[in-house]
Protein backbone atom coordinates (compact mmCIF):
# COMPACT_ATOMS: atom_id res chain seq x y z
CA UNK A 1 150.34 73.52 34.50
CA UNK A 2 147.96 71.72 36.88
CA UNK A 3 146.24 73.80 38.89
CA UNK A 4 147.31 71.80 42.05
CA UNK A 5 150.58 73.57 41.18
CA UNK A 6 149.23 76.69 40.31
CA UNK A 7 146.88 77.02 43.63
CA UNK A 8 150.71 76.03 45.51
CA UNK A 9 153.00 78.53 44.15
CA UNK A 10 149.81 81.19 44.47
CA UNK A 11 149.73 80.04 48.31
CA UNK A 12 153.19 79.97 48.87
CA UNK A 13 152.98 83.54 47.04
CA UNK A 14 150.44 84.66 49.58
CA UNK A 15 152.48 83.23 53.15
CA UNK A 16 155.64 84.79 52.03
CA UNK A 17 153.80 88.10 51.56
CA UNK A 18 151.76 88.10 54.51
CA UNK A 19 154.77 87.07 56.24
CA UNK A 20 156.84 89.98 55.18
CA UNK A 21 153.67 92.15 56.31
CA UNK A 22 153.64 90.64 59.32
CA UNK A 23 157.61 91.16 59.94
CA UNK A 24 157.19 95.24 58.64
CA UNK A 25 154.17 95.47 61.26
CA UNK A 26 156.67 94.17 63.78
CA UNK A 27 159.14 96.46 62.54
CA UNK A 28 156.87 99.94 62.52
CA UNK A 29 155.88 98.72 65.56
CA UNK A 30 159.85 98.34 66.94
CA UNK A 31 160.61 101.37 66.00
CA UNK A 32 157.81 103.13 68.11
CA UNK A 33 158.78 101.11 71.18
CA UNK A 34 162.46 102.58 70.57
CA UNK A 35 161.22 106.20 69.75
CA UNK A 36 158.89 106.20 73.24
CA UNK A 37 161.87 105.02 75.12
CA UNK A 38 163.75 107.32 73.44
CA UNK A 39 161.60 109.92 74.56
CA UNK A 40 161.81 108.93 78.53
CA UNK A 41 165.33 108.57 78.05
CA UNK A 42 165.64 112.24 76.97
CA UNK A 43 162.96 113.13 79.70
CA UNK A 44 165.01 111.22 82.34
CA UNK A 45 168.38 112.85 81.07
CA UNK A 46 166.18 116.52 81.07
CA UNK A 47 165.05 115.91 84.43
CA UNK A 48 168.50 114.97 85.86
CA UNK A 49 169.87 118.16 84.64
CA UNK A 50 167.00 120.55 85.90
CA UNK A 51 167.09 118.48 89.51
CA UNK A 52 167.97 121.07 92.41
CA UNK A 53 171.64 120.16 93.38
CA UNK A 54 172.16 122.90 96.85
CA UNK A 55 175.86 123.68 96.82
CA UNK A 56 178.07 123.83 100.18
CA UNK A 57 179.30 127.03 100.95
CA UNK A 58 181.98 128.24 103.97
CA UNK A 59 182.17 131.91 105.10
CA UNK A 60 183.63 134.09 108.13
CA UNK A 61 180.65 132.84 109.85
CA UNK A 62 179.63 129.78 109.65
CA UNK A 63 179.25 126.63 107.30
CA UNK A 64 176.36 125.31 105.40
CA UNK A 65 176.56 121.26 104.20
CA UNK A 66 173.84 120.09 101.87
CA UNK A 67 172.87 116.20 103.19
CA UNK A 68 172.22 114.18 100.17
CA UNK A 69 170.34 110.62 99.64
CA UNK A 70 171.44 107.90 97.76
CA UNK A 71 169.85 108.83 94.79
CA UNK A 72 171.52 112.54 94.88
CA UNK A 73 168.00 113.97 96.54
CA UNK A 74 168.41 116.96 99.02
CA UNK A 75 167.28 115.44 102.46
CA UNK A 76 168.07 118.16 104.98
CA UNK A 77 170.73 120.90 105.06
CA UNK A 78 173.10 121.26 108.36
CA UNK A 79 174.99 124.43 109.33
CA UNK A 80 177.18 125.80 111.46
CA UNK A 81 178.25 129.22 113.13
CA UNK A 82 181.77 130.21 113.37
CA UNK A 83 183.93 130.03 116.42
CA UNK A 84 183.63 133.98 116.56
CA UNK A 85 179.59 134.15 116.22
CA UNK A 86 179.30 131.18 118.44
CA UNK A 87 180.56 132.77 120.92
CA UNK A 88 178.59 136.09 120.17
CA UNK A 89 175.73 133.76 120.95
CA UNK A 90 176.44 132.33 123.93
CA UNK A 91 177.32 135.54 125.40
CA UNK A 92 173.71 137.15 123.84
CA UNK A 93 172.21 134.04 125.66
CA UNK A 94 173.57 134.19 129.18
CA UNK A 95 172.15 138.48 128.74
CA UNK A 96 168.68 137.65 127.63
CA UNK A 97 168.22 134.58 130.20
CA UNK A 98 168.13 136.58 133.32
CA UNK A 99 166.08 139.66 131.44
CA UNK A 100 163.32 137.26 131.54
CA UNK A 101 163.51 137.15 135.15
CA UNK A 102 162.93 140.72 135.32
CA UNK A 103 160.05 141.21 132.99
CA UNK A 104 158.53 138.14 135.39
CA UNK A 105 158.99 139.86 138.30
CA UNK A 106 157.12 143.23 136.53
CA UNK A 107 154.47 141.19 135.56
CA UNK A 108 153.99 139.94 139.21
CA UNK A 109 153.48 143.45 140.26
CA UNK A 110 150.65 144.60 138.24
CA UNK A 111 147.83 143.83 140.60
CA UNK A 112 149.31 146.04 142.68
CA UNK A 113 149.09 148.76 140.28
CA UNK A 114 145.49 147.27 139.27
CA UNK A 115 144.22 147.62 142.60
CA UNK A 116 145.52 151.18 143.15
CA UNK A 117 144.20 152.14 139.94
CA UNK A 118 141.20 151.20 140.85
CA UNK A 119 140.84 152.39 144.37
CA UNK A 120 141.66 156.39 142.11
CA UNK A 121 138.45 155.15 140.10
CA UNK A 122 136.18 154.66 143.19
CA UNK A 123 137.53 157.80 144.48
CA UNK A 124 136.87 160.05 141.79
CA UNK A 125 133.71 159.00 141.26
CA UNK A 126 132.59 159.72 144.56
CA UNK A 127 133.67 163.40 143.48
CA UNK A 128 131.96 163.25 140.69
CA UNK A 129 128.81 161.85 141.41
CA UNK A 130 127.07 164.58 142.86
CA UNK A 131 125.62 167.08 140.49
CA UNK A 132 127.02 170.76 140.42
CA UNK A 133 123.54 172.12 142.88
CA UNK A 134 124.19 169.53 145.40
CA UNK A 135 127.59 170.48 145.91
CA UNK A 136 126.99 174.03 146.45
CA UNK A 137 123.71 172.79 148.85
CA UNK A 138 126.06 170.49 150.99
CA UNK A 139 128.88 172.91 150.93
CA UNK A 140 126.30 176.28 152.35
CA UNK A 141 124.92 173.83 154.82
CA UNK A 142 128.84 172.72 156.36
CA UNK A 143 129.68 176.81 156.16
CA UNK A 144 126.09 177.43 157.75
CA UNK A 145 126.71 174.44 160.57
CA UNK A 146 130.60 175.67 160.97
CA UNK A 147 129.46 179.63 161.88
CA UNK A 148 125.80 178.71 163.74
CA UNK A 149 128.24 179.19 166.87
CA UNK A 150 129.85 181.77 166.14
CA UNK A 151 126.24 183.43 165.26
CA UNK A 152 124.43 182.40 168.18
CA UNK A 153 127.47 183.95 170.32
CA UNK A 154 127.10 187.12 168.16
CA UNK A 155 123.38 187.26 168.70
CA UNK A 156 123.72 186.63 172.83
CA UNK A 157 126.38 189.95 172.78
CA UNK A 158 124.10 191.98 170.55
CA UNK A 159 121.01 190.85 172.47
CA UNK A 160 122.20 191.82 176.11
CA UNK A 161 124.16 194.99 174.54
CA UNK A 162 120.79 196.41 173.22
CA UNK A 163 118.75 195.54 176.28
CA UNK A 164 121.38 196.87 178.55
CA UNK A 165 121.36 200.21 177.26
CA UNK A 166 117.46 200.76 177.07
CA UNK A 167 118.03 200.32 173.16
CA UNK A 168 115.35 197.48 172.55
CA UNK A 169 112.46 199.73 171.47
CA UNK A 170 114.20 201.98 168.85
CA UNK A 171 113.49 202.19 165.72
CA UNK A 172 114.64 203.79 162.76
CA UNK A 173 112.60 204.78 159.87
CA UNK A 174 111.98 201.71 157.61
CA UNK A 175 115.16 199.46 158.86
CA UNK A 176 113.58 199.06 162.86
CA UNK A 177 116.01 198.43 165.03
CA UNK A 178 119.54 199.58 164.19
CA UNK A 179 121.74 197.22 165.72
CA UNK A 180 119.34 194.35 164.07
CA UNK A 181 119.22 195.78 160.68
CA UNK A 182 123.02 195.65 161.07
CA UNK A 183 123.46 192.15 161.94
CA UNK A 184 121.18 191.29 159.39
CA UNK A 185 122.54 193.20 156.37
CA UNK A 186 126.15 191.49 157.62
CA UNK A 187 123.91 187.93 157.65
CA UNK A 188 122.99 188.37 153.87
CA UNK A 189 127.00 189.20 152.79
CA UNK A 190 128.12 186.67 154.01
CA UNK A 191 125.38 184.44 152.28
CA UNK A 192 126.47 186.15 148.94
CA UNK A 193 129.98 185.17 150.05
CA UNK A 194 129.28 181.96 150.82
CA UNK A 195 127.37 181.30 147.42
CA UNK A 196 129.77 182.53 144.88
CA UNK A 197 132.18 180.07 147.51
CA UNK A 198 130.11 177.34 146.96
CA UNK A 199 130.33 177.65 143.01
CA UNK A 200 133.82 177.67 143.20
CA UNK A 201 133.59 174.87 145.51
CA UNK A 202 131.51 172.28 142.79
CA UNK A 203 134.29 173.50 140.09
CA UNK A 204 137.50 171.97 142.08
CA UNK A 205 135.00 168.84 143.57
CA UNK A 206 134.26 168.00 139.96
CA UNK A 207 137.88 168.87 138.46
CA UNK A 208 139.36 167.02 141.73
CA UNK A 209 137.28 163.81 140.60
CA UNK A 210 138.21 164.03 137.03
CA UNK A 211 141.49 164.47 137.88
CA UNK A 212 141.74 161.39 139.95
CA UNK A 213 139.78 159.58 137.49
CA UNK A 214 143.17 160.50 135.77
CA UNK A 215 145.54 159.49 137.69
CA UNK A 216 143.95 155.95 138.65
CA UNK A 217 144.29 155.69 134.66
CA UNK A 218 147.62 156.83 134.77
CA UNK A 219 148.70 154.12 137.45
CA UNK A 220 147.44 151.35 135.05
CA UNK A 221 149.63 152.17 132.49
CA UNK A 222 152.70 153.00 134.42
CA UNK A 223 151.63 149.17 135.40
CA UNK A 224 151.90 148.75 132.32
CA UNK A 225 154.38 150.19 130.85
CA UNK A 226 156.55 149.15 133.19
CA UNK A 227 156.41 145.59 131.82
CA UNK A 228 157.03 146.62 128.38
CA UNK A 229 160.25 148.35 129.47
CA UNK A 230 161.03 145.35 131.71
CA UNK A 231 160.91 143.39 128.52
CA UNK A 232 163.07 145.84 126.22
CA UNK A 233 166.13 144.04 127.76
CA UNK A 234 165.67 140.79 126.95
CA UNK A 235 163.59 141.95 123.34
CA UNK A 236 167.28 143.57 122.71
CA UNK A 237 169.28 140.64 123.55
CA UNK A 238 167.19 137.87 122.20
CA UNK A 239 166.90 140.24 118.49
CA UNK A 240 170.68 140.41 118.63
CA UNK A 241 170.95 136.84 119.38
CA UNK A 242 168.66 136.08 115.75
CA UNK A 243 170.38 138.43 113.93
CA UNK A 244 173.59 135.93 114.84
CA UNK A 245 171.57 132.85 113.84
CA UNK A 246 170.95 134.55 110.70
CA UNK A 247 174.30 135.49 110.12
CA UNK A 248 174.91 131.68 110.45
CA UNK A 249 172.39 130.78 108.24
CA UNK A 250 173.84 132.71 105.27
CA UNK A 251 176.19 130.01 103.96
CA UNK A 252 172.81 127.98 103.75
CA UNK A 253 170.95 130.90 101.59
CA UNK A 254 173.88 131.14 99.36
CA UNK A 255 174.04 127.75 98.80
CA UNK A 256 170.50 127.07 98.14
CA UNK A 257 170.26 129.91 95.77
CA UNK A 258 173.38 129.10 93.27
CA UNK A 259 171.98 125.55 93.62
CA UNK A 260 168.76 127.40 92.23
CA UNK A 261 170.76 128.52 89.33
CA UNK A 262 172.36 125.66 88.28
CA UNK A 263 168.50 123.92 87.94
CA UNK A 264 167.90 126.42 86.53
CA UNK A 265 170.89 125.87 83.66
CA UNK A 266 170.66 122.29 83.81
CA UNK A 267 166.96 122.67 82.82
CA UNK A 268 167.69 125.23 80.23
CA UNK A 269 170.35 122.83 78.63
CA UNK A 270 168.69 119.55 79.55
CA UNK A 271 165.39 121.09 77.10
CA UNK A 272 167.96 121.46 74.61
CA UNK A 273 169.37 117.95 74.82
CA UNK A 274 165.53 116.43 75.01
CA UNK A 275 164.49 118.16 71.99
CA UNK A 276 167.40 117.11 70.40
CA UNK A 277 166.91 113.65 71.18
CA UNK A 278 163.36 113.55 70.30
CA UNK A 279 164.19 114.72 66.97
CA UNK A 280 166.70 112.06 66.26
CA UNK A 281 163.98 109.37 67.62
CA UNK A 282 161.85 110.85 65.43
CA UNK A 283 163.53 110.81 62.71
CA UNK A 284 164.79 106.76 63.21
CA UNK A 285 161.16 105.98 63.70
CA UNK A 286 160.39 107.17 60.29
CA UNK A 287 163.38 105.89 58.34
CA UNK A 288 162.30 102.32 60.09
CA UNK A 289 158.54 103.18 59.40
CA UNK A 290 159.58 103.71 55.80
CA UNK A 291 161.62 100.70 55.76
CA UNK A 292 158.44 98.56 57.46
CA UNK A 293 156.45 100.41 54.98
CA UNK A 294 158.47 98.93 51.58
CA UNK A 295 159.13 95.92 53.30
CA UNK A 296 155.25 95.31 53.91
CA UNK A 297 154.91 96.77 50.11
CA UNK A 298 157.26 94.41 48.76
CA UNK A 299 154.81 91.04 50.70
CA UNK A 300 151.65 92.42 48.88
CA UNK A 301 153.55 92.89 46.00
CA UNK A 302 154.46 88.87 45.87
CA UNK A 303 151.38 87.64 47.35
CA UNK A 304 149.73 89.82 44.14
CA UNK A 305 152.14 88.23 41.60
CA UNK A 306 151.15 84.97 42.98
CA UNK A 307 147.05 85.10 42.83
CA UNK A 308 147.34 86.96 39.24
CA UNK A 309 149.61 83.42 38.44
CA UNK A 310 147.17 81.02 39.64
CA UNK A 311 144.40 83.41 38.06
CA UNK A 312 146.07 82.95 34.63
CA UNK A 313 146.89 79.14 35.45
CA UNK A 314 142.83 78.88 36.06
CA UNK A 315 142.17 80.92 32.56
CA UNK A 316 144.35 78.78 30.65
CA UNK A 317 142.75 75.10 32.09
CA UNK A 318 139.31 76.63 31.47
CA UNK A 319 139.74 77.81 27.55
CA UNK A 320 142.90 75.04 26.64
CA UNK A 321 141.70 71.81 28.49
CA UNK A 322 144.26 69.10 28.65
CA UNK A 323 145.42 67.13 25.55
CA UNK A 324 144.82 69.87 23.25
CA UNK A 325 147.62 72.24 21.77
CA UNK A 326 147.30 75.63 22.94
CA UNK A 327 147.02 77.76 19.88
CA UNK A 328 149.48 80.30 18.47
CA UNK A 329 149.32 83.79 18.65
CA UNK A 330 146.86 85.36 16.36
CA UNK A 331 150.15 87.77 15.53
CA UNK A 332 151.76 84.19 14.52
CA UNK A 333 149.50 82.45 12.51
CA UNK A 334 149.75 82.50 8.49
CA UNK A 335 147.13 84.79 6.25
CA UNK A 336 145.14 82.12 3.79
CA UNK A 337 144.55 83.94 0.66
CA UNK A 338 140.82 84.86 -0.21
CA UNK A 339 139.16 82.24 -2.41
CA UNK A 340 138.35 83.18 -6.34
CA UNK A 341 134.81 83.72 -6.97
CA UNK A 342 132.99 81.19 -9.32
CA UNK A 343 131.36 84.05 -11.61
CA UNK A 344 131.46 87.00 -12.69
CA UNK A 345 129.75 90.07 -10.55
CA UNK A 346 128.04 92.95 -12.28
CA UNK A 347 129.43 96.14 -10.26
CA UNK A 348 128.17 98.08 -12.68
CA UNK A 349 124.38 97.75 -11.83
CA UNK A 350 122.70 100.84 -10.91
CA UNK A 351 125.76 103.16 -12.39
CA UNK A 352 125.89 105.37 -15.71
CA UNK A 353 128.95 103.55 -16.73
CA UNK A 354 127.64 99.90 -17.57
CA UNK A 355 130.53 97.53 -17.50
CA UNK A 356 131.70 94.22 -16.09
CA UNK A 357 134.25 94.28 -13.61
CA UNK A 358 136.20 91.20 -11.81
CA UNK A 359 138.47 92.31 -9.57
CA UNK A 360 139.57 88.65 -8.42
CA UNK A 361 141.19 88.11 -12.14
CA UNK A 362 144.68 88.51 -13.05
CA UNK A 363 145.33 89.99 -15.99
């Protein structure tokens, strides 16, 4: 065969194969395309049953409505009280509106308490600000001032009483004068007296100082304290009036929990369904891959055949050139028989046994 021909049928050998590879690339190549979208399918699907779907719920007081998008997306949630707490509410409202007022008008009067507070503070430290000697000083000095009268009358009476009688020159032993020694042991009792009253004296001036130290602090916080109780009213009403609101607001938590659960589920049995439909990709791809795989061996296959053609083609040409027969099998051709020697050989040379021997003869 020419090898025009040969070098045509090898090419044509060689397209179809490639072209078969070419069409099982294609194909592997399909069939990961289809298990991918197979995959966000199954992911999509998954998804879609794990999405949180809120669930409207009615009770004795109130409702709850899930508001939903186009798509199926929770965009807000709207509830509602019941006739019966509404009007709970409205009744709690008009109760804690004008308690307001009144914890206002407490507030409005603390400076007043502020400023009598304060005016106990000033006081008591006026009291206090003197140390315990000083006290007793200032109070001998008032008791001394108070009774310098009273002493200078005494002294006038006992004066003209002494003098009057002839008395003024007698004396006594060691004490002089009687009537003087008198007055003055009375003078020094009384300044005993009036000492152990002047202690006393610094003990209530400094307790009397503390104490209103006390009661300036005790004004504050009946200031105070009488705002906090002003505001216990309307704290009571206003808590009541949330503990309605949340009463309303149950339907709501209801809902949004069971919708909780069914995600939940849906995710539970959406992993299920991906991984089942991953598998089943994953299997396709591989009986396709397979497929690609024998289709693709099949092209190399051919284009194989076809080069080991046009390499025989090329053998023949180069050892049977044209015009001359190609020669038989060596398994065909005819065994010539040997030719018959012209003379006689001596086997016999070199053995013990001399002979002639012609194995060539018949006999």
């Amino acid at each position: 065969m020419p090898a025009i021909t040969a070098a045509a049928i090898s090419g044509g050998a060689t397209i179809a194969g490639g072209l078969m590879g070419s069409r099982a690339a294609k194909k592997a190549a399909e069939a990961q395309r289809a298990q991918a979208a197979a995959s966000i399918e199954a992911a999509k699907i998954a998804a879609e049953e794990a999405r949180f779907r809120p669930i409207g719920i009615t009770t004795r007081f109130g409702t709850a409505t899930p508001q939903l998008t186009q798509e199926g997306r929770l965009a807000g949630y709207e509830y509602a009280p019941s006739g019966e707490l509404q009007a709970i509410q409205d009744q709690l409202a008009r109760i804690y509106g004008p308690s307001l007022g009144q914890a206002e008008r407490a507030a409005a009067l603390q400076p007043q308490f502020e400023q009598a507070g304060m005016g106990l503070f000033g006081l008591g430290q006026q009291y206090v600000g003197q140390t315990p000697e000083e006290i007793r000083q200032r109070y001998m000095q008032q008791q001394r001032d108070v009774l310098r009268p009273y002493d200078i009358e005494e002294e006038q009476r006992l004066s003209a009483g002494v003098f009057g009688r002839g008395r003024g020159g007698l004396s006594v032993g060691a004490g002089g004068q009687p009537d003087l020694q008198a007055l003055s042991e009375s003078r020094r009792r009384r300044d005993l007296q009036l000492a152990a009253q002047a202690d006393m004296a610094a003990q209530q001036q400094l307790g009397f100082g503390a104490g209103l130290f006390g009661q300036g602090a005790g004004v504050l916080g009946a200031g105070y304290q009488a705002q906090q109780a002003s505001l216990a009213p309307f704290q009571t009403a206003f808590g009541l009036g949330g503990q309605a609101e949340e009463m309303a607001m149950q339907p709501m938590q209801i809902g949004a929990a069971l919708g909780a659960q069914t995600a939940q589920f849906g995710g539970t049995a959406g992993q299920i369904l991906q991984g089942g439909a991953n598998t089943a990709a994953a299997l396709n791809a591989q009986a396709q891959q397979a497929q690609a795989a024998q289709m693709a061996g099949f092209g190399a296959g051919l284009a194989g055949a076809g080069q080991n053609y046009y390499n025989m083609q090329m053998l023949k040409d180069i050892y049977n050139p044209a015009g001359r027969a190609t020669p038989a099998p060596i398994e065909s051709r005819p065994i010539a028989p040997a030719p018959i020697p012209s003379q006689t050989i001596d086997y016999g040379v070199g053995i013990t046994k001399p002979g002639a021997f012609s194995p060539l003869q018949s006999s």
